[in-house]
N, C-alpha and C. Protein backbone atom coordinates (compact mmCIF):
# COMPACT_ATOMS: atom_id res chain seq x y z
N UNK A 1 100.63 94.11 122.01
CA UNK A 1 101.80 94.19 121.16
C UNK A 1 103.06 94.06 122.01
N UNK A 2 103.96 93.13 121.68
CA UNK A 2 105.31 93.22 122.34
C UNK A 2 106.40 93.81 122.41
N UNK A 3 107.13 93.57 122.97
CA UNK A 3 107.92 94.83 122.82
C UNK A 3 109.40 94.44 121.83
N UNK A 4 108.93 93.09 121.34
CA UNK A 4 109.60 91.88 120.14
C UNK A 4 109.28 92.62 118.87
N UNK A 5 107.41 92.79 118.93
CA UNK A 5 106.87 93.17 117.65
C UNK A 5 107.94 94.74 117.45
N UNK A 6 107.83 95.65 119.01
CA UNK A 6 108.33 96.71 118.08
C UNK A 6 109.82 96.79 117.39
N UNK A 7 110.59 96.18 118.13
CA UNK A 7 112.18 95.92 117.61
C UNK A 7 111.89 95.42 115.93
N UNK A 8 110.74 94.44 115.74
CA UNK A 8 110.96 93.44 114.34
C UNK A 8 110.55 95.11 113.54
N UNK A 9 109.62 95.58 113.94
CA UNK A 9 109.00 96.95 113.41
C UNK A 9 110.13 97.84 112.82
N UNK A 10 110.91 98.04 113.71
CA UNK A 10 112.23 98.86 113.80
C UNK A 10 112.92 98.30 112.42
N UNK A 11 113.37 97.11 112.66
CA UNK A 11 113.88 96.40 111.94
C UNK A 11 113.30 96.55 109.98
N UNK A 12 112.27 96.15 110.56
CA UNK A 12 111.40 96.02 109.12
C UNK A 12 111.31 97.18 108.33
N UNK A 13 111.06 98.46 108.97
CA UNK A 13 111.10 99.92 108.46
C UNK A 13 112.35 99.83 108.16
N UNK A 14 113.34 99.48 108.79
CA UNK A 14 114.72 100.22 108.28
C UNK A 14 115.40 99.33 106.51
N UNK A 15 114.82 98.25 106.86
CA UNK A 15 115.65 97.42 105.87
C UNK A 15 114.98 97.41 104.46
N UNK A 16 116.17 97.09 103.56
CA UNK A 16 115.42 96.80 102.07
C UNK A 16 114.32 95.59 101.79
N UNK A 17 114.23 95.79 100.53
CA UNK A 17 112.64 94.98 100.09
C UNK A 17 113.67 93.39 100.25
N UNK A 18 114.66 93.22 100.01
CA UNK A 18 114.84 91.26 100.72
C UNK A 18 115.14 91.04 101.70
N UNK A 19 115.45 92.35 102.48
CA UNK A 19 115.35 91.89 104.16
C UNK A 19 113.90 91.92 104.34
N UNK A 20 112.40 92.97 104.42
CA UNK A 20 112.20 92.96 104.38
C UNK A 20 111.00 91.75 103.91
N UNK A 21 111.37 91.11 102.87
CA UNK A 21 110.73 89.84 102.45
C UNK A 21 110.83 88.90 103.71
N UNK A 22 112.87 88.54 103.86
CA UNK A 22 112.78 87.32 105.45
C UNK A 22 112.92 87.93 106.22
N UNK A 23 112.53 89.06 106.94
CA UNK A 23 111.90 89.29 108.00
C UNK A 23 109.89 88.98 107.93
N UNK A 24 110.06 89.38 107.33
CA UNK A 24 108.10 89.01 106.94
C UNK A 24 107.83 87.29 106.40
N UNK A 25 108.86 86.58 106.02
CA UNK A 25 108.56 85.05 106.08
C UNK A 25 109.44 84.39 107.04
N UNK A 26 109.85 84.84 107.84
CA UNK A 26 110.98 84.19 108.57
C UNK A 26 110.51 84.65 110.37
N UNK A 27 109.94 85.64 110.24
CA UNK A 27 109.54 85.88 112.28
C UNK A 27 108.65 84.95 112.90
N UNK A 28 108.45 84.85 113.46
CA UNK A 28 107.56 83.76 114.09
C UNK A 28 106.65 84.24 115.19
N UNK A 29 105.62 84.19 115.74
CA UNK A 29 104.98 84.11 116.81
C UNK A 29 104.30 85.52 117.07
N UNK A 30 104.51 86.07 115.63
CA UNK A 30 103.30 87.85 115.46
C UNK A 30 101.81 87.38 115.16
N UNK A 31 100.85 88.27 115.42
CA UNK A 31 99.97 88.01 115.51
C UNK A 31 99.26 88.22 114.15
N UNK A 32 97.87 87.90 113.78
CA UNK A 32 97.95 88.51 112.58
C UNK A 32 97.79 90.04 112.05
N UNK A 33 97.29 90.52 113.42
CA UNK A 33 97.66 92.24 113.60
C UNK A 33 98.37 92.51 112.89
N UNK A 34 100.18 91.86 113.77
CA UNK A 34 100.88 92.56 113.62
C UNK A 34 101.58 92.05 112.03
N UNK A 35 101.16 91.16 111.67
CA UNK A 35 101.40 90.72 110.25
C UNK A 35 101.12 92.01 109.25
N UNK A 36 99.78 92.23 109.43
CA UNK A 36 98.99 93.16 109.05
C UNK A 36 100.39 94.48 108.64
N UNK A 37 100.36 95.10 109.80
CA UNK A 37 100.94 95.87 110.30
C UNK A 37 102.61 96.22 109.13
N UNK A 38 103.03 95.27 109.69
CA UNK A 38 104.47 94.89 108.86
C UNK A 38 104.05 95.19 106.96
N UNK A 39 102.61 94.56 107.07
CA UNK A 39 102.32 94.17 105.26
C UNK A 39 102.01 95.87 104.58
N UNK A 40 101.65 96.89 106.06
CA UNK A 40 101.21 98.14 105.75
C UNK A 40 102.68 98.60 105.42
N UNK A 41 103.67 98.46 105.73
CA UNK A 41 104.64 99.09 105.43
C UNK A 41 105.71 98.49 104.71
N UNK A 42 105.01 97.66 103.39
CA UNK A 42 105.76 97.12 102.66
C UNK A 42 105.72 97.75 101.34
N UNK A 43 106.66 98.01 100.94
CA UNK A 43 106.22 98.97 99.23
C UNK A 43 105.41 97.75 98.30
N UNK A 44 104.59 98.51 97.89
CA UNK A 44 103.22 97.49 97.09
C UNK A 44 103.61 97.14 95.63
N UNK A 45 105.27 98.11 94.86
CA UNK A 45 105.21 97.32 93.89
C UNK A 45 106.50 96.57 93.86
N UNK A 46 106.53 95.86 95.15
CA UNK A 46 107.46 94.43 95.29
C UNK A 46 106.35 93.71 95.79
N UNK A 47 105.06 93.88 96.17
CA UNK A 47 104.11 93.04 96.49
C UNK A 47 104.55 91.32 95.85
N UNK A 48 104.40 91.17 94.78
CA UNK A 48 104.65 89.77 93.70
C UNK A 48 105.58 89.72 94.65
N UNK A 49 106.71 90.28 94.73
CA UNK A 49 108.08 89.43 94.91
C UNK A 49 107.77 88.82 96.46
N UNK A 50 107.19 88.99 96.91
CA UNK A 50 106.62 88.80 98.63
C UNK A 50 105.70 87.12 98.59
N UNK A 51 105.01 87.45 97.33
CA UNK A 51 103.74 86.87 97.24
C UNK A 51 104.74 85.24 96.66
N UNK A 52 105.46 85.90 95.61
CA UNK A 52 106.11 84.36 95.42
C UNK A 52 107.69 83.85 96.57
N UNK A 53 107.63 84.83 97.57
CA UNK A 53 108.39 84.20 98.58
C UNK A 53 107.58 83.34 99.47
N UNK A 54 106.42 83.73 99.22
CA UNK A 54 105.80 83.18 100.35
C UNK A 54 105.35 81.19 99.81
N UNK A 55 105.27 81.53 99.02
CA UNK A 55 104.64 80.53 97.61
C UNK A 55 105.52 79.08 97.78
C-alpha cells in the first residue's frame, strides 16, 4: 500500500458522496485492494449513484 493510497484514503473518508464518487472514478493506479478498500467506506445507499457514475 502507498503512501498515495493513504492520502486518497484520507481524502475519501473526509469528503461527501460526489467527491467521493470522483475520487473513486477519477484516481488512477490503486490496486484492486485498494479499490476494494475505498468501496468499504462508501455509504451503500448512494451505491446506484456510484454504479451509474461509473456506467
Amino acid at each position: 500500500m502507498s503512501s498515495n493510497f493513504e492520502q486518497v484514503k484520507q481524502q475519501f473518508k473526509a469528503a461527501d458522496v460526489d467527491e467521493k464518487i470522483r475520487i473513486y472514478t477519477t484516481t488512477k493506479g490503486l490496486t484492486v485492494e485498494e479499490f476494494k478498500e475505498l468501496l468499504r467506506m462508501f455509504p451503500l445507499q448512494h451505491l446506484d449513484k456510484l454504479e451509474r457514475a461509473m456506467a
